[in-house]
N, C-alpha and C. Protein backbone atom coordinates (compact mmCIF):
# COMPACT_ATOMS: atom_id res chain seq x y z
N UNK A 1 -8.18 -0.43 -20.95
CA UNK A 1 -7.11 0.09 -20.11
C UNK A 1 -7.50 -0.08 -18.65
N UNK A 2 -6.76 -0.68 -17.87
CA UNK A 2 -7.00 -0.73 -16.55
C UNK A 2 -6.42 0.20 -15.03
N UNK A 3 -5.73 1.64 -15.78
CA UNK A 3 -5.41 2.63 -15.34
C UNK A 3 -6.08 3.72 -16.07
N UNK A 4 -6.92 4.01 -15.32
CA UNK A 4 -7.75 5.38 -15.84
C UNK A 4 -7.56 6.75 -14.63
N UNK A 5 -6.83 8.12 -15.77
CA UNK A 5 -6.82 9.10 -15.07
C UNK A 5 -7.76 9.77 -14.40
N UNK A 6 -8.17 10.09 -13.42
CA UNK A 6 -8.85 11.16 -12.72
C UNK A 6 -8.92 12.31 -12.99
N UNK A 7 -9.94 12.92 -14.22
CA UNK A 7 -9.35 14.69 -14.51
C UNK A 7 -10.80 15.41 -14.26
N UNK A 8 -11.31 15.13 -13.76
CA UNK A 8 -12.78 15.68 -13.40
C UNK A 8 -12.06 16.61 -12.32
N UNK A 9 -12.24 17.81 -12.36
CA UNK A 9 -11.56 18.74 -11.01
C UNK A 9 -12.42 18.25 -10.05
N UNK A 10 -13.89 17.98 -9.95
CA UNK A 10 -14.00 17.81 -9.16
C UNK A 10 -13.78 16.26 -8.08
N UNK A 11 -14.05 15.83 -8.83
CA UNK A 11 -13.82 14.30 -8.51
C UNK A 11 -11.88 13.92 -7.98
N UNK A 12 -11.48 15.16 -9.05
CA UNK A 12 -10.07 14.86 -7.95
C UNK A 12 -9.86 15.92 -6.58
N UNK A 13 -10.44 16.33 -6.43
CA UNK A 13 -10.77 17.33 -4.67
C UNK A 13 -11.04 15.89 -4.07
N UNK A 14 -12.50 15.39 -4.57
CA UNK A 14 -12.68 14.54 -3.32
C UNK A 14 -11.92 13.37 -3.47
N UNK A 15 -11.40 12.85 -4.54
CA UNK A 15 -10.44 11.64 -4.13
C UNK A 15 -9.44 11.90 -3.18
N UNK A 16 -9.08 13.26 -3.39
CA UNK A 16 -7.59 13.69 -2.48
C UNK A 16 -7.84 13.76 -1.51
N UNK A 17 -8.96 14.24 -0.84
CA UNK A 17 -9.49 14.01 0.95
C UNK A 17 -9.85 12.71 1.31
N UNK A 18 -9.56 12.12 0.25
CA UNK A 18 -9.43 10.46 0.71
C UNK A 18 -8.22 9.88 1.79
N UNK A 19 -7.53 10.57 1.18
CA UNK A 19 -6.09 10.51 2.18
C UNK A 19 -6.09 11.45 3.43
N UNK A 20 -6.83 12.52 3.93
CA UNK A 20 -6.32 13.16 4.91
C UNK A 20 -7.02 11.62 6.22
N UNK A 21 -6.13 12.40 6.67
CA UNK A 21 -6.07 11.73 7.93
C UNK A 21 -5.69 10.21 8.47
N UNK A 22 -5.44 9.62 6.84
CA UNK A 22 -4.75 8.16 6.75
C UNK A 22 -3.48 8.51 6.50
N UNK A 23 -3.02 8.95 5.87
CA UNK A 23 -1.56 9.15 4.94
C UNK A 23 -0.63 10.22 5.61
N UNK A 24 0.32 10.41 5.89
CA UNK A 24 1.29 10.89 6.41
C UNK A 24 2.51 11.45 5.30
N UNK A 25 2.18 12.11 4.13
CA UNK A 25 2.61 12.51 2.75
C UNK A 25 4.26 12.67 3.32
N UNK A 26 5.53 11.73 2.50
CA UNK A 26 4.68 10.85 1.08
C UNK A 26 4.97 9.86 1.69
N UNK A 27 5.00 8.62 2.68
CA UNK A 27 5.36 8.01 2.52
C UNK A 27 5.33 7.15 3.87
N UNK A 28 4.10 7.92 4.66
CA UNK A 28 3.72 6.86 6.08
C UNK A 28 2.26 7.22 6.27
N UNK A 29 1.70 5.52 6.72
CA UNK A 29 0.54 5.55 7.19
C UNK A 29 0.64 6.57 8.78
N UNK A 30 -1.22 6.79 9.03
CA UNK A 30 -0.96 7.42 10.32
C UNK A 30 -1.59 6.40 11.42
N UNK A 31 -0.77 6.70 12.42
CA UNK A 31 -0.75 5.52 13.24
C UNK A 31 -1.86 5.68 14.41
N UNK A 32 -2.64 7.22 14.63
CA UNK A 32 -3.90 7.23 15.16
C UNK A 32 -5.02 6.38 14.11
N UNK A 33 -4.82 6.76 13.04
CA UNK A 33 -6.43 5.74 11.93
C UNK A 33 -5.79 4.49 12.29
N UNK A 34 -4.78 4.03 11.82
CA UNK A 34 -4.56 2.59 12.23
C UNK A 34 -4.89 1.76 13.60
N UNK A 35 -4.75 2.49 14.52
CA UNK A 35 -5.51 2.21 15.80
C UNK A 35 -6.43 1.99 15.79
N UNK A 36 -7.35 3.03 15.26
CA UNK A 36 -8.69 3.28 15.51
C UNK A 36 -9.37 2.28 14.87
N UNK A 37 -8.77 1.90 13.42
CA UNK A 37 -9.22 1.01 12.48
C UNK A 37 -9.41 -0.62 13.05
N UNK A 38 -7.81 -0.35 14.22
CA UNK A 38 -7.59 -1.87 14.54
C UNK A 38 -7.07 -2.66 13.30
N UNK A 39 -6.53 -1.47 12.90
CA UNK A 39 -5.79 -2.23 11.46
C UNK A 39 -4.76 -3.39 11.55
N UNK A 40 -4.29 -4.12 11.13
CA UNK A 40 -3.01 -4.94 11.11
C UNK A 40 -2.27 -4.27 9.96
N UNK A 41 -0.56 -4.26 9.59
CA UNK A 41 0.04 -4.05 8.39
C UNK A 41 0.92 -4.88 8.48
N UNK A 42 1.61 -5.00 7.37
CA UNK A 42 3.17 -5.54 7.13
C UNK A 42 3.64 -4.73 5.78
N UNK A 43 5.09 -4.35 6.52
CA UNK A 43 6.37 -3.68 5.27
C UNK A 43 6.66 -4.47 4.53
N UNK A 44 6.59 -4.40 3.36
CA UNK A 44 7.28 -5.24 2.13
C UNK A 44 7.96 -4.43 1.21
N UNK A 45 9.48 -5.47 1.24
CA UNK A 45 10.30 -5.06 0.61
C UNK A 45 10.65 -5.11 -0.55
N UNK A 46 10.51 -3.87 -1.68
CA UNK A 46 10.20 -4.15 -2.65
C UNK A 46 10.94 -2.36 -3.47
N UNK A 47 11.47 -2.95 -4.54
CA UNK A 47 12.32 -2.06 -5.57
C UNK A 47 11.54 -1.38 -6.03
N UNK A 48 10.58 -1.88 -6.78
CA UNK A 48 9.86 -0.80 -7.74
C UNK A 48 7.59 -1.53 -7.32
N UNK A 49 7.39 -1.11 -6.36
CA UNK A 49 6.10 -1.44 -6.02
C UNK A 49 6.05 -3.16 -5.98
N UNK A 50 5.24 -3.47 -6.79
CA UNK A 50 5.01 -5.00 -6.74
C UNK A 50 5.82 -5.96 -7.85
N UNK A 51 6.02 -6.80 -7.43
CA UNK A 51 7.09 -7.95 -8.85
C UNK A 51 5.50 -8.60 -8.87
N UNK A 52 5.64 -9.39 -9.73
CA UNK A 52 4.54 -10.57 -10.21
C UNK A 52 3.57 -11.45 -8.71
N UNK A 53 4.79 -11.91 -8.11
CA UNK A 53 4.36 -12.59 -6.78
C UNK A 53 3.52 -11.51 -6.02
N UNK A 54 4.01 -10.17 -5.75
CA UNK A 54 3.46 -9.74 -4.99
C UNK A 54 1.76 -9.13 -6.14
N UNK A 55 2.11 -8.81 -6.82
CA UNK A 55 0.40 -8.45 -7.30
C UNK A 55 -0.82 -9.33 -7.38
N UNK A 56 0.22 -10.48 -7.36
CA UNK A 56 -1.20 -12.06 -7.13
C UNK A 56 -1.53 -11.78 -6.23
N UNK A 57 -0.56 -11.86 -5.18
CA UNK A 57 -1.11 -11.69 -3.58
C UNK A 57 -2.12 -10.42 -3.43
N UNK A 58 -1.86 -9.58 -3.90
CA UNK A 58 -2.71 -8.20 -3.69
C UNK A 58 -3.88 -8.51 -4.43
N UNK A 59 -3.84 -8.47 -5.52
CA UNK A 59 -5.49 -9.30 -6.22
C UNK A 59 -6.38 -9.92 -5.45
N UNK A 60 -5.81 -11.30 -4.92
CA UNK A 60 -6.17 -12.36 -3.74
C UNK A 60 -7.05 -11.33 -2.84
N UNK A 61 -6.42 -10.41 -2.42
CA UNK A 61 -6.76 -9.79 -1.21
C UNK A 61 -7.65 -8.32 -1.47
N UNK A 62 -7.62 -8.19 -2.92
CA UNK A 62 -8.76 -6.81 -3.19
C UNK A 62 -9.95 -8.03 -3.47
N UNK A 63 -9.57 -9.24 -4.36
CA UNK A 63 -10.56 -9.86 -4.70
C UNK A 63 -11.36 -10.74 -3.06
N UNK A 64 -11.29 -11.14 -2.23
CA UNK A 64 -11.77 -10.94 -0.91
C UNK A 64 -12.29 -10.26 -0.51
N UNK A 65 -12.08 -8.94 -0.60
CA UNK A 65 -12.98 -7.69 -0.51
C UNK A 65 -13.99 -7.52 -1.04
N UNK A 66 -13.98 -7.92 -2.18
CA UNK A 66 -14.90 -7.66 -3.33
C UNK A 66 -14.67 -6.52 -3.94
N UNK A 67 -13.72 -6.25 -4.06
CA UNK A 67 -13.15 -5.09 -4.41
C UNK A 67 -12.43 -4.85 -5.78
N UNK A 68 -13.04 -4.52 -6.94
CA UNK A 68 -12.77 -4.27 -8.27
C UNK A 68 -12.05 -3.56 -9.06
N UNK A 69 -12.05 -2.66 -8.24
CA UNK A 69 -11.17 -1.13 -8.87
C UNK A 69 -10.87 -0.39 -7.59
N UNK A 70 -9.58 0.77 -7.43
CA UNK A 70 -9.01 1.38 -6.35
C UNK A 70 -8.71 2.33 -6.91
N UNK A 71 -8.68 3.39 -5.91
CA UNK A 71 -7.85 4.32 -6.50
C UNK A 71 -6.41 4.71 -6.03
N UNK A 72 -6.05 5.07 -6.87
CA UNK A 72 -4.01 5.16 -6.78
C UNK A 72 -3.96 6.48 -6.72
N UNK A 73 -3.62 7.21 -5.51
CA UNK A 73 -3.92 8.77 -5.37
C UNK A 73 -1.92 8.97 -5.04
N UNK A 74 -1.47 10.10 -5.75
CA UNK A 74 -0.13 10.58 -5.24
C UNK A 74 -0.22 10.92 -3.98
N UNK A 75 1.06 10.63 -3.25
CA UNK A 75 0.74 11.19 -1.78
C UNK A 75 2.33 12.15 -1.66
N UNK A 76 2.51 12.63 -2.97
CA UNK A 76 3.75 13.76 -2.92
C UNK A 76 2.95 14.44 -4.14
N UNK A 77 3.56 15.90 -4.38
CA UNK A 77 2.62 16.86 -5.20
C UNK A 77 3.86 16.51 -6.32
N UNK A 78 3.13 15.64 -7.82
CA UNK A 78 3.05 15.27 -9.06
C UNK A 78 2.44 16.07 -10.29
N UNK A 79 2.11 17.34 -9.59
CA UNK A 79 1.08 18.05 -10.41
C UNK A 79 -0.21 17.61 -10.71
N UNK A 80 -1.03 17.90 -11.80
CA UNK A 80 -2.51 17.50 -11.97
C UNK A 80 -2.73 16.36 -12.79
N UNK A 81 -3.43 15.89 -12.78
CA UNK A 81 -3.53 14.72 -13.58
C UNK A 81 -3.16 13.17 -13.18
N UNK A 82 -2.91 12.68 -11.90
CA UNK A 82 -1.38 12.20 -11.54
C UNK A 82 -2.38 11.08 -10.39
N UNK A 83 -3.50 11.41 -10.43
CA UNK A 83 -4.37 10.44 -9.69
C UNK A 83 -5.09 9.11 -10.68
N UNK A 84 -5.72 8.16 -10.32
CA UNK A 84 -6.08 7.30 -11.05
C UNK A 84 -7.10 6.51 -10.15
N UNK A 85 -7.98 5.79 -10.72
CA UNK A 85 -9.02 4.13 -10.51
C UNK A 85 -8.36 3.07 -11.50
N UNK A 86 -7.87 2.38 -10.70
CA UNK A 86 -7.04 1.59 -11.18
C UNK A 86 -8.23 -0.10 -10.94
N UNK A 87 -7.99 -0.69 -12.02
CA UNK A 87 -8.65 -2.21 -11.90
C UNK A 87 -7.94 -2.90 -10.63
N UNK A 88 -8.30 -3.94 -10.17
CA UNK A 88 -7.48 -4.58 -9.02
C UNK A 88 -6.75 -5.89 -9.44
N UNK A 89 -6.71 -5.93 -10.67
CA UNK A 89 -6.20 -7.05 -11.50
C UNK A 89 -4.78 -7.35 -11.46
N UNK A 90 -4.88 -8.38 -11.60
CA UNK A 90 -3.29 -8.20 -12.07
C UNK A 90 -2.19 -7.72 -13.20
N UNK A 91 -2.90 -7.59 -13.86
CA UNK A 91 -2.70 -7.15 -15.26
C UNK A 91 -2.73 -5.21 -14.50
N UNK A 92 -3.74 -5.37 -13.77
CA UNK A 92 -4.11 -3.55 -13.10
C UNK A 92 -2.40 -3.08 -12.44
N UNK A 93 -2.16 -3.84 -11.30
CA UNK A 93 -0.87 -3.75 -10.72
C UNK A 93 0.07 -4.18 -11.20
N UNK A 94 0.20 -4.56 -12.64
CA UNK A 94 1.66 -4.23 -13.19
C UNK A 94 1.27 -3.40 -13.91
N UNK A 95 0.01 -2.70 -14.36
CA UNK A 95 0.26 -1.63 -15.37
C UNK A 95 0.96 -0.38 -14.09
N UNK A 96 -0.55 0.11 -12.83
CA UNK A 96 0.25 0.93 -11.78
C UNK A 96 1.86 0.44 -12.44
N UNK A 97 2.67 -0.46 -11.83
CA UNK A 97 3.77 -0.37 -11.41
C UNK A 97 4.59 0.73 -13.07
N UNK A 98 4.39 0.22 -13.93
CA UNK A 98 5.07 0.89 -15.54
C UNK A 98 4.75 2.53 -14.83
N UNK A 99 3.58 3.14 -14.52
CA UNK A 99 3.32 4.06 -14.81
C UNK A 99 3.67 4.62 -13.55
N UNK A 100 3.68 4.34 -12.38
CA UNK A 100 3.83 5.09 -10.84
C UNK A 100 5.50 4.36 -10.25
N UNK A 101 5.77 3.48 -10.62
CA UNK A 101 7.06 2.82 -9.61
C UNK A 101 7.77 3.94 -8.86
N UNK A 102 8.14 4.88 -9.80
CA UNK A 102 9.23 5.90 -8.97
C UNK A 102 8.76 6.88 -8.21
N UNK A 103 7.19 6.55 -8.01
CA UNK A 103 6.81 7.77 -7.03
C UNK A 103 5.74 6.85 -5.67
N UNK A 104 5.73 7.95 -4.80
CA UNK A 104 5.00 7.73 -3.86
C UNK A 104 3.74 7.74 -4.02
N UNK A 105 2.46 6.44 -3.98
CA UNK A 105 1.24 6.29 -4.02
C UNK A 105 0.49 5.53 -2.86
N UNK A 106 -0.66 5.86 -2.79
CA UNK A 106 -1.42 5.08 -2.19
C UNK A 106 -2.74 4.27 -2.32
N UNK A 107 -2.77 2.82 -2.93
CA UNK A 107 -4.71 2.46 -3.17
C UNK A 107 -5.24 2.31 -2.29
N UNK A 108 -6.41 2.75 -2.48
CA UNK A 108 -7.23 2.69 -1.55
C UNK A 108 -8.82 2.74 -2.45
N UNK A 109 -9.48 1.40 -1.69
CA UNK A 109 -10.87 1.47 -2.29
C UNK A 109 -11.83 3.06 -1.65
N UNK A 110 -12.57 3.37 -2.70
CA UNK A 110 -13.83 4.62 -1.50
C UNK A 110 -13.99 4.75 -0.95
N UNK A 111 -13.78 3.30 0.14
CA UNK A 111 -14.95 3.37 1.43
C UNK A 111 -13.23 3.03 2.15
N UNK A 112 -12.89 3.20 2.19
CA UNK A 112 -11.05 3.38 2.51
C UNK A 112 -11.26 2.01 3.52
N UNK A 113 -11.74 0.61 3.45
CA UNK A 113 -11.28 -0.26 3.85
C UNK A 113 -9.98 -1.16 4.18
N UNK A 114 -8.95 -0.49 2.74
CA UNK A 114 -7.90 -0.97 3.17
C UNK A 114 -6.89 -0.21 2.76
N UNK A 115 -5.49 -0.19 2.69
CA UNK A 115 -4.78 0.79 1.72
C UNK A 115 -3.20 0.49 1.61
N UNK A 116 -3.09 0.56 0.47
CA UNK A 116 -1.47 -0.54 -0.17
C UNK A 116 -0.68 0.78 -0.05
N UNK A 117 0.16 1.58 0.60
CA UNK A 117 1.06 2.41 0.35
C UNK A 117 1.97 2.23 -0.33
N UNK A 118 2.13 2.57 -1.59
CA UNK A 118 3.42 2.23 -2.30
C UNK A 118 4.61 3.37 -2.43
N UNK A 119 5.71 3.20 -2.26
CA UNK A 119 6.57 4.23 -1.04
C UNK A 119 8.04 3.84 -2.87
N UNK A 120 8.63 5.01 -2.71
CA UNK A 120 9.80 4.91 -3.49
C UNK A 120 11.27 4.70 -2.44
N UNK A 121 10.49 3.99 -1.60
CA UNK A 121 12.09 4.28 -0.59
C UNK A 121 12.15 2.74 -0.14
N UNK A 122 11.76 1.87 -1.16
CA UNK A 122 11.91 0.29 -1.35
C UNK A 122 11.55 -0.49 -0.55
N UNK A 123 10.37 -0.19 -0.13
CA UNK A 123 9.04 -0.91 0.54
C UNK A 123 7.45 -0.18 -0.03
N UNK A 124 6.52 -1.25 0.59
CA UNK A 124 5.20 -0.84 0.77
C UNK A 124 5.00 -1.34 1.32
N UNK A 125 3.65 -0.78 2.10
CA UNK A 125 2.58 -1.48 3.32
C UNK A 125 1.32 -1.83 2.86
N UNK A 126 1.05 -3.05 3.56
CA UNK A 126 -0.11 -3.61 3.42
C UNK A 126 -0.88 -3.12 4.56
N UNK A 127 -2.11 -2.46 4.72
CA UNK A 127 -2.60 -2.22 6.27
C UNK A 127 -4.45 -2.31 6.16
N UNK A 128 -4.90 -2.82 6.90
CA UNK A 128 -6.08 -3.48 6.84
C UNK A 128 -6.90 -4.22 7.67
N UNK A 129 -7.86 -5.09 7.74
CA UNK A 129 -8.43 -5.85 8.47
C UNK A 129 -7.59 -7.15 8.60
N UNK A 130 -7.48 -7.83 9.41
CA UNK A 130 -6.10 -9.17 9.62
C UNK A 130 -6.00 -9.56 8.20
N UNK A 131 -7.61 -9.92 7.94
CA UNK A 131 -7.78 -11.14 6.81
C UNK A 131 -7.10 -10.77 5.90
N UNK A 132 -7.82 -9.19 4.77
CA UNK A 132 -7.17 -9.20 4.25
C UNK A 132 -5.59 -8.75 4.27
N UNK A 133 -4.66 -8.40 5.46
CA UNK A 133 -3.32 -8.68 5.23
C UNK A 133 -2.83 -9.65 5.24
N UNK A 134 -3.40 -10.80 5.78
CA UNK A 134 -2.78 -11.85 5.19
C UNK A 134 -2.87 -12.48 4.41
N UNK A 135 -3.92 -12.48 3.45
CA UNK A 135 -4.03 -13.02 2.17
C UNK A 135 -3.09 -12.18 1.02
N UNK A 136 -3.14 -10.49 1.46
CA UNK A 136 -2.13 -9.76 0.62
C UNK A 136 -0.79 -10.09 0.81
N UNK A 137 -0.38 -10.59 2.16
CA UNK A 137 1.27 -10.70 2.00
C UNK A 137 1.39 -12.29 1.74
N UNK A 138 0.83 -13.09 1.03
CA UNK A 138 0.80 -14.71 0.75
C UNK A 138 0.60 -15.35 1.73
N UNK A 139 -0.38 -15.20 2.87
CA UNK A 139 -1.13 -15.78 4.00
C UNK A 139 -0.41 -16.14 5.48
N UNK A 140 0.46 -15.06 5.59
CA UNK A 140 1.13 -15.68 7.37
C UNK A 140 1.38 -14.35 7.49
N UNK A 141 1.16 -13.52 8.38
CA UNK A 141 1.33 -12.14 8.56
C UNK A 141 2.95 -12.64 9.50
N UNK A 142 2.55 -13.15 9.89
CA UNK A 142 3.96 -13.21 11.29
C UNK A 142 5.21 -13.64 10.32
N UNK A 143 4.81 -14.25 9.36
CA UNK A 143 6.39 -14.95 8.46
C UNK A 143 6.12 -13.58 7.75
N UNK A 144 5.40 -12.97 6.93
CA UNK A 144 5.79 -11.97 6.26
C UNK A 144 6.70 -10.81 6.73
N UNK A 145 6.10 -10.62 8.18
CA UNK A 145 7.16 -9.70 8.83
C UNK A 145 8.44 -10.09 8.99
N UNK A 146 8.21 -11.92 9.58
CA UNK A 146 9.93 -11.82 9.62
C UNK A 146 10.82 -11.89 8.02
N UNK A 147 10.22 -12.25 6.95
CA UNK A 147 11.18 -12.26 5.91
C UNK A 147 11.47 -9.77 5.58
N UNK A 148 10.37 -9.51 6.32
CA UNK A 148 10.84 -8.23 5.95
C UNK A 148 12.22 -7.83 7.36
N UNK A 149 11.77 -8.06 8.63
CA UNK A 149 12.81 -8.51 9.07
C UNK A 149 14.39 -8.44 8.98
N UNK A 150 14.19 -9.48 8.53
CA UNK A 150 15.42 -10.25 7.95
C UNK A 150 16.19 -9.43 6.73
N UNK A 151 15.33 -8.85 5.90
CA UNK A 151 15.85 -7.88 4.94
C UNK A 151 16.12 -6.47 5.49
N UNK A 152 15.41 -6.38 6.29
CA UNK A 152 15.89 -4.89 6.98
C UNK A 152 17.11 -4.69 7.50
N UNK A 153 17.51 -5.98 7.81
CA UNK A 153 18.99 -6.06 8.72
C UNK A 153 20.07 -6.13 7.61
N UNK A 154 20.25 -6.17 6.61
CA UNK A 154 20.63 -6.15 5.52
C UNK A 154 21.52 -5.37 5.52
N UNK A 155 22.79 -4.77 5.28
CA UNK A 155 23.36 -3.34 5.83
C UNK A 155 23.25 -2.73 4.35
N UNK A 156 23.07 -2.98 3.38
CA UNK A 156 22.78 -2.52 2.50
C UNK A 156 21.94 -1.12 2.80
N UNK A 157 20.67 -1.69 3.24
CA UNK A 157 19.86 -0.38 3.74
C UNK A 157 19.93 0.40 4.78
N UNK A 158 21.08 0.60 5.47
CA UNK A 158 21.81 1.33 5.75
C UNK A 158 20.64 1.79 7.42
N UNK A 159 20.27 0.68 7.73
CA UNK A 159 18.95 1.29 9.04
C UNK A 159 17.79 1.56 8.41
N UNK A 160 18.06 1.82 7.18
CA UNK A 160 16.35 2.68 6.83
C UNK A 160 14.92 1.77 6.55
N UNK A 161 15.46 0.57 5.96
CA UNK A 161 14.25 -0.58 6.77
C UNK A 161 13.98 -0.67 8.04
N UNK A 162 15.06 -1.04 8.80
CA UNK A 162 14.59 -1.25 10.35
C UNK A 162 13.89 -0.27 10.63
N UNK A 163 14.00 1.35 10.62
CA UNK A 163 13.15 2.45 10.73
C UNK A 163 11.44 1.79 10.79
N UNK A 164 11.75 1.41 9.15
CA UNK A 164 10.14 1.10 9.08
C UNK A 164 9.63 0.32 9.85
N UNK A 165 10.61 -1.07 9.98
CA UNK A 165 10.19 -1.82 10.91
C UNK A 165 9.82 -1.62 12.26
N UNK A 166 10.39 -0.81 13.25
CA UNK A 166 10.05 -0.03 14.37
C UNK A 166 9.09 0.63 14.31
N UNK A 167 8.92 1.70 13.26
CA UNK A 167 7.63 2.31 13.32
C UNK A 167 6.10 1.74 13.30
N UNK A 168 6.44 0.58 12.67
CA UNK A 168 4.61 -0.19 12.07
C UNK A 168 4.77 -1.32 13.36
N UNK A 169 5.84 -1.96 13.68
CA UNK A 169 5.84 -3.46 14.44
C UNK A 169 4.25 -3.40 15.19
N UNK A 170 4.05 -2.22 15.81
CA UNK A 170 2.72 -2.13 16.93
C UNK A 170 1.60 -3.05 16.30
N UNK A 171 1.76 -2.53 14.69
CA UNK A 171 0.60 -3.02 14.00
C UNK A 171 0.37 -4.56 13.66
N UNK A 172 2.35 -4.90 13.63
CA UNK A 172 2.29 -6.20 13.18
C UNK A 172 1.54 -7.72 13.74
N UNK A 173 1.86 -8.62 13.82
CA UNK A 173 1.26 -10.02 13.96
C UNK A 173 0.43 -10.11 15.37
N UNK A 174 -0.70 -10.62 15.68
CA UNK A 174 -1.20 -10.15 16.76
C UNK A 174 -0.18 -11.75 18.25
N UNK A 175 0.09 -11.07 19.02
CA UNK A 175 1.08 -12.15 19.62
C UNK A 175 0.26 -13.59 20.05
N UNK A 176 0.75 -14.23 19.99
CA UNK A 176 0.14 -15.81 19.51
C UNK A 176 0.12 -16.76 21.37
């Protein structure tokens, strides 16, 4: 199984202070760590977490890391049990997706190098060191933004992409 629950009480205390001071519960990075990090991100637009394309890309980019397993911590209160170390496989991020799609999560390796926000409000963020965001969004940070972009304007979503888009842009493509 490549989703394993977290039920050690203690071990889920400290996974959960994994998130203070990155996560903005449920459903935004914080934009002082991202500074500080010198992080880059990009919004991706997406129904239920990752489709196929996007979990290659994310693999690509845990596997760069060297990065094997993550953990998938709720960043809305799910009750107990509801945390996980998830493989970084691909086979890992379509199981996540069966088991988390409709809720708000966040991976993040231990040493909180990077962190995939996966948001129920039909995006996630990639946010990280350049490299790996651009190997996670299929290698052009600047085209990834504009195809999110381009979908934000969409009237479908009614502004609430562009939102996102305004809020992260600071982080986006470094200007060329």
């Amino acid at each position: 199984m490549s989703l394993v629950v977290i039920s050690n009480p203690r071990e889920r205390v400290a996974v959960k202070r994994l998130k203070l001071g990155l996560v903005e519960e449920p459903a935004h990075l914080n934009h002082a760590w991202l500074s500080k990090e010198s992080w880059r991100l990009v919004p991706v637009e997406s129904a239920c977490h990752f489709n196929e394309t996007d979990a290659e890309r994310l693999v690509r980019g845990f596997s760069w890391l060297g990065c094997a397993r993550v953990l998938a911590l709720a960043t809305e209160d799910l009750g107990p049990f509801t945390d996980y170390e998830a493989e970084t496989s691909e086979q890992g991020r379509l199981e996540f997706n069966v088991v988390c799609c409709h809720f708000n999560y966040v991976l993040l390796p231990r040493d909180r190098s990077v962190a995939v926000l996966c948001t129920a409000f039909d995006y996630y963020l990639v946010a990280g060191p350049a490299e790996f965001v651009r190997i996670a969004v299929g290698g052009d940070i600047a085209r990834a933004w504009e195809e999110f972009d381009e979908e934000a304007a969409d009237p479908v979503w009614q502004g609430r992409l562009l939102k996102v888009a305004q809020r992260y842009r600071p982080f986006g493509p470094l200007p060329s």
